[in-house]
N, C-alpha and C. Protein backbone atom coordinates (compact mmCIF):
# COMPACT_ATOMS: atom_id res chain seq x y z
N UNK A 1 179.06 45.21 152.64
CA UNK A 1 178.94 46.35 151.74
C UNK A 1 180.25 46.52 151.00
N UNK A 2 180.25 46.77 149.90
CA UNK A 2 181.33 46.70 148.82
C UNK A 2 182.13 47.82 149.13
N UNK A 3 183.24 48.17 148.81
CA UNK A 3 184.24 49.66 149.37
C UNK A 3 183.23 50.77 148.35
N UNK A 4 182.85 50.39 147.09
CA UNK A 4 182.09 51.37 145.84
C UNK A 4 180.88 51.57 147.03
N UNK A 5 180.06 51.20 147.46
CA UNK A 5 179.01 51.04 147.96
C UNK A 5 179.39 52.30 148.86
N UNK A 6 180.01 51.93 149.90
CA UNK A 6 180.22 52.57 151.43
C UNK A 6 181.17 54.07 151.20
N UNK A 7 181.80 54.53 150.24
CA UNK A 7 182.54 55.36 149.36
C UNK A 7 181.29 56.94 148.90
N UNK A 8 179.99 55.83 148.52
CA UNK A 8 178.61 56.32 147.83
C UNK A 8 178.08 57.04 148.80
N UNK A 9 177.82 56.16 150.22
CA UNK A 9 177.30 56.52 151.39
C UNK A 9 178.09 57.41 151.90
N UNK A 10 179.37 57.21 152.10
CA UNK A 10 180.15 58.47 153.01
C UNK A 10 180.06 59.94 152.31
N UNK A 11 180.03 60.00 151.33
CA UNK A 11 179.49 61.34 150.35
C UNK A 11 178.21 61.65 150.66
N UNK A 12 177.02 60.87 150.83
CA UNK A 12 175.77 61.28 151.11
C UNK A 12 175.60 61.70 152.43
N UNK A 13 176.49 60.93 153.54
CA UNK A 13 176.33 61.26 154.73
C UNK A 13 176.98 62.71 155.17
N UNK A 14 178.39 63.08 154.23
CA UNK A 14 178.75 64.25 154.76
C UNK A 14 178.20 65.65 153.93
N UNK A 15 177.13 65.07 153.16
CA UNK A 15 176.87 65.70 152.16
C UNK A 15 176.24 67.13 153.25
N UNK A 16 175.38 68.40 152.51
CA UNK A 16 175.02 69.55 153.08
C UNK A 16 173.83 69.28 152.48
N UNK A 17 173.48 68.97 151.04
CA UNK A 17 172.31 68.92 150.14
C UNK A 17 171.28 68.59 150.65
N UNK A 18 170.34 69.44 150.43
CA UNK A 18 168.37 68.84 150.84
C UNK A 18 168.38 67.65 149.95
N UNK A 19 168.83 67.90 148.86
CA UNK A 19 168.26 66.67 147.99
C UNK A 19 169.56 66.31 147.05
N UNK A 20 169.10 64.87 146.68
CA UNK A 20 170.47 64.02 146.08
C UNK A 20 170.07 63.91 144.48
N UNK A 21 170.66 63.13 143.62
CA UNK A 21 170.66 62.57 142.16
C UNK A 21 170.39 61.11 142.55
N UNK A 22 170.46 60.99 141.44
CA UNK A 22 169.60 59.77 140.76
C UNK A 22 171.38 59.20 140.71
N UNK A 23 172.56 59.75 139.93
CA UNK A 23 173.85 59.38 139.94
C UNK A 23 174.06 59.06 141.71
N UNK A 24 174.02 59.99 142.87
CA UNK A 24 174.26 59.89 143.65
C UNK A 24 173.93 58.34 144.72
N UNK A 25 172.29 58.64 144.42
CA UNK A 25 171.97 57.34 145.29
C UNK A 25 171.98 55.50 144.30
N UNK A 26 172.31 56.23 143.10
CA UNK A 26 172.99 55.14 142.34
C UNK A 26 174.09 54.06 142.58
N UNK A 27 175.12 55.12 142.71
CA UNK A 27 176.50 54.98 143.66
C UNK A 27 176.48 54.42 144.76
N UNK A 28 175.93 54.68 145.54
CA UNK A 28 175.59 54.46 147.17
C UNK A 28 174.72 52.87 147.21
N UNK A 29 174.12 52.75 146.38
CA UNK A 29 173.26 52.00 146.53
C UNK A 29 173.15 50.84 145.32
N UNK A 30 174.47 51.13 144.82
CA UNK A 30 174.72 49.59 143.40
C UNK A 30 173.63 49.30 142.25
N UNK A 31 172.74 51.10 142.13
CA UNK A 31 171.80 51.09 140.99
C UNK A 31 172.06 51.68 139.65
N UNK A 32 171.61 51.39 138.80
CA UNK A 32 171.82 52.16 137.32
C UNK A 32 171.27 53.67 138.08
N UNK A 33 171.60 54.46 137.88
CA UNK A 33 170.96 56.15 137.85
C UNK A 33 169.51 56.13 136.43
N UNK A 34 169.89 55.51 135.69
CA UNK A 34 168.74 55.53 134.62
C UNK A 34 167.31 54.69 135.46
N UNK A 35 167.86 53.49 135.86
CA UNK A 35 166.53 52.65 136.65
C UNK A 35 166.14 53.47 137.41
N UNK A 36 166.69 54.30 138.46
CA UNK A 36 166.14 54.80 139.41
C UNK A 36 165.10 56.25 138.64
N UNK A 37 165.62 56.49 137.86
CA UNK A 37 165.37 57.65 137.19
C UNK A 37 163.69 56.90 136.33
N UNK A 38 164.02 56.06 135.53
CA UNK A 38 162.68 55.20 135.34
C UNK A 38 161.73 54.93 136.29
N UNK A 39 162.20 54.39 137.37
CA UNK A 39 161.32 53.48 138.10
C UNK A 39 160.46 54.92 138.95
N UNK A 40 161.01 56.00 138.76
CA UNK A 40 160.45 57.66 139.64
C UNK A 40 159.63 57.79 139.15
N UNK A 41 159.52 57.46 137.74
CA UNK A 41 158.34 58.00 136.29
C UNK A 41 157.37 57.15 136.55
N UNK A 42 157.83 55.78 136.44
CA UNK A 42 156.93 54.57 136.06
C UNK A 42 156.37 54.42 137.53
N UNK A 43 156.60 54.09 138.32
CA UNK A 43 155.90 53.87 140.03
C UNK A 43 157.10 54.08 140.96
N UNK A 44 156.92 55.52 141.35
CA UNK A 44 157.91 55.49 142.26
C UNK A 44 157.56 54.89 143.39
N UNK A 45 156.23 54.44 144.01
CA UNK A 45 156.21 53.62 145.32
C UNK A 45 157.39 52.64 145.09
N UNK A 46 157.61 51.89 144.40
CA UNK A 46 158.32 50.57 144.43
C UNK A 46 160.09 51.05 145.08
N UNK A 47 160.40 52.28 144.75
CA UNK A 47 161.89 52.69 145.35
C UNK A 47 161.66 52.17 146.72
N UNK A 48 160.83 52.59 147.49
CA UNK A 48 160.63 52.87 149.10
C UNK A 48 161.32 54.12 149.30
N UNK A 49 161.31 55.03 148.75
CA UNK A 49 162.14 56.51 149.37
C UNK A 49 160.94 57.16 148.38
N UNK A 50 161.25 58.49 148.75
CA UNK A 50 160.29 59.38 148.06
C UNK A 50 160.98 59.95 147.21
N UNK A 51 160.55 60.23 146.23
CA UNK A 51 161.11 61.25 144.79
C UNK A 51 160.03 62.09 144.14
N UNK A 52 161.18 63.07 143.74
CA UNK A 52 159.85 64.02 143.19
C UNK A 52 160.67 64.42 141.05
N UNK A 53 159.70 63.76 140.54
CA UNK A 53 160.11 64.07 139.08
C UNK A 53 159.47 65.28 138.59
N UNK A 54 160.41 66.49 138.46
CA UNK A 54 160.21 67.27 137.44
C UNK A 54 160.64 67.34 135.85
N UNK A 55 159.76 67.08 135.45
CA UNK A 55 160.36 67.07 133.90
C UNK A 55 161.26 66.14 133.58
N UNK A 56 162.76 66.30 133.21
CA UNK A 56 163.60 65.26 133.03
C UNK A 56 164.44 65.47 134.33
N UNK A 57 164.13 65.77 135.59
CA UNK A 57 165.04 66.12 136.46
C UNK A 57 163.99 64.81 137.60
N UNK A 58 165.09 64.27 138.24
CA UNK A 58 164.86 64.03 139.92
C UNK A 58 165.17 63.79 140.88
N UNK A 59 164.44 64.57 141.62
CA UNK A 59 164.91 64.80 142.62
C UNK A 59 164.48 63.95 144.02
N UNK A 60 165.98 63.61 144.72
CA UNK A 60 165.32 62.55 146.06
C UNK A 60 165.89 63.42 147.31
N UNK A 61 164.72 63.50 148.40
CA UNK A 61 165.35 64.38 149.30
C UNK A 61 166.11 63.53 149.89
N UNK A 62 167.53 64.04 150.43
CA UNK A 62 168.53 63.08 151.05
C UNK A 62 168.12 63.00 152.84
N UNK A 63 167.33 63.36 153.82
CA UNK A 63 167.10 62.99 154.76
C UNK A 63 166.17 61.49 154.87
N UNK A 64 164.94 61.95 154.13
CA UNK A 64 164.05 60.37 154.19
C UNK A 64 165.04 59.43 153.06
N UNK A 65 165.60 60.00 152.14
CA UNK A 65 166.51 58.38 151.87
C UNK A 65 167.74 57.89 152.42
N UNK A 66 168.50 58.71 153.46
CA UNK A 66 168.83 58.10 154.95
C UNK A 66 168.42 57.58 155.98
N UNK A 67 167.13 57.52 155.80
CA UNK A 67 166.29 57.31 156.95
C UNK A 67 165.82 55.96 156.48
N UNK A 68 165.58 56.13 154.94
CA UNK A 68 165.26 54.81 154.47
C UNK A 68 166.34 53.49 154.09
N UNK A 69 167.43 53.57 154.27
CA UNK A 69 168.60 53.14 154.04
C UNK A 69 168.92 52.84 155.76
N UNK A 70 168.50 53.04 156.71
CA UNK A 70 168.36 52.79 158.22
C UNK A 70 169.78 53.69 158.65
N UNK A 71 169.94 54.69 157.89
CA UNK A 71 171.23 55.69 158.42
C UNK A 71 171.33 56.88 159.09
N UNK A 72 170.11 57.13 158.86
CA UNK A 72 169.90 58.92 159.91
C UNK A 72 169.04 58.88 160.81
N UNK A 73 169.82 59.28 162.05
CA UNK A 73 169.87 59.27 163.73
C UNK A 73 169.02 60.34 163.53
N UNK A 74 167.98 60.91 164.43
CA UNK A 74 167.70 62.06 164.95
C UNK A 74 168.42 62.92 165.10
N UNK A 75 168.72 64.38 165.00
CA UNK A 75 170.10 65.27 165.62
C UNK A 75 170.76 65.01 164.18
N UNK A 76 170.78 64.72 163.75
CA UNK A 76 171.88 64.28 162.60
C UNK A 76 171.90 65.35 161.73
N UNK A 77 172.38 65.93 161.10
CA UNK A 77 172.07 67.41 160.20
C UNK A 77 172.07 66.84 158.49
């Protein structure tokens, strides 16, 4: 994992937020924020995390995309 990569993740992990950005899991995860932001519109099955697009906004809850990233333990807040 790249130092940019793991930098992405340590912000998400100490994060408080129900839910992340499209910039956020961008970072974390070595994606354009626009693709991810597309690919929510166009078929979000294909992410493997769940997203929810309102309007020009979206939103990814940050527990199932820790969970989907194989990073959140049970107990974990």
């Amino acid at each position: 994992m790249s130092e940019r990569k793991g930098k992405g993740f340590d912000a998400i992990l100490a994060s408080d937020s129900v839910f992340l950005t499209a910039e956020e899991v961008g970072k974390a995860a070595g994606w354009s924020p626009d693709m991810i932001r597309a690919q929510a519109r166009e078929n979000p099955a294909l992410l493997g995390f769940p997203v929810t697009v309102l309007g020009t906004r979206t939103y990814i809850p940050r527990v199932p995309y820790l969970k989907h990233c194989g990073l959140y333990q049970e107990g974990d807040t």
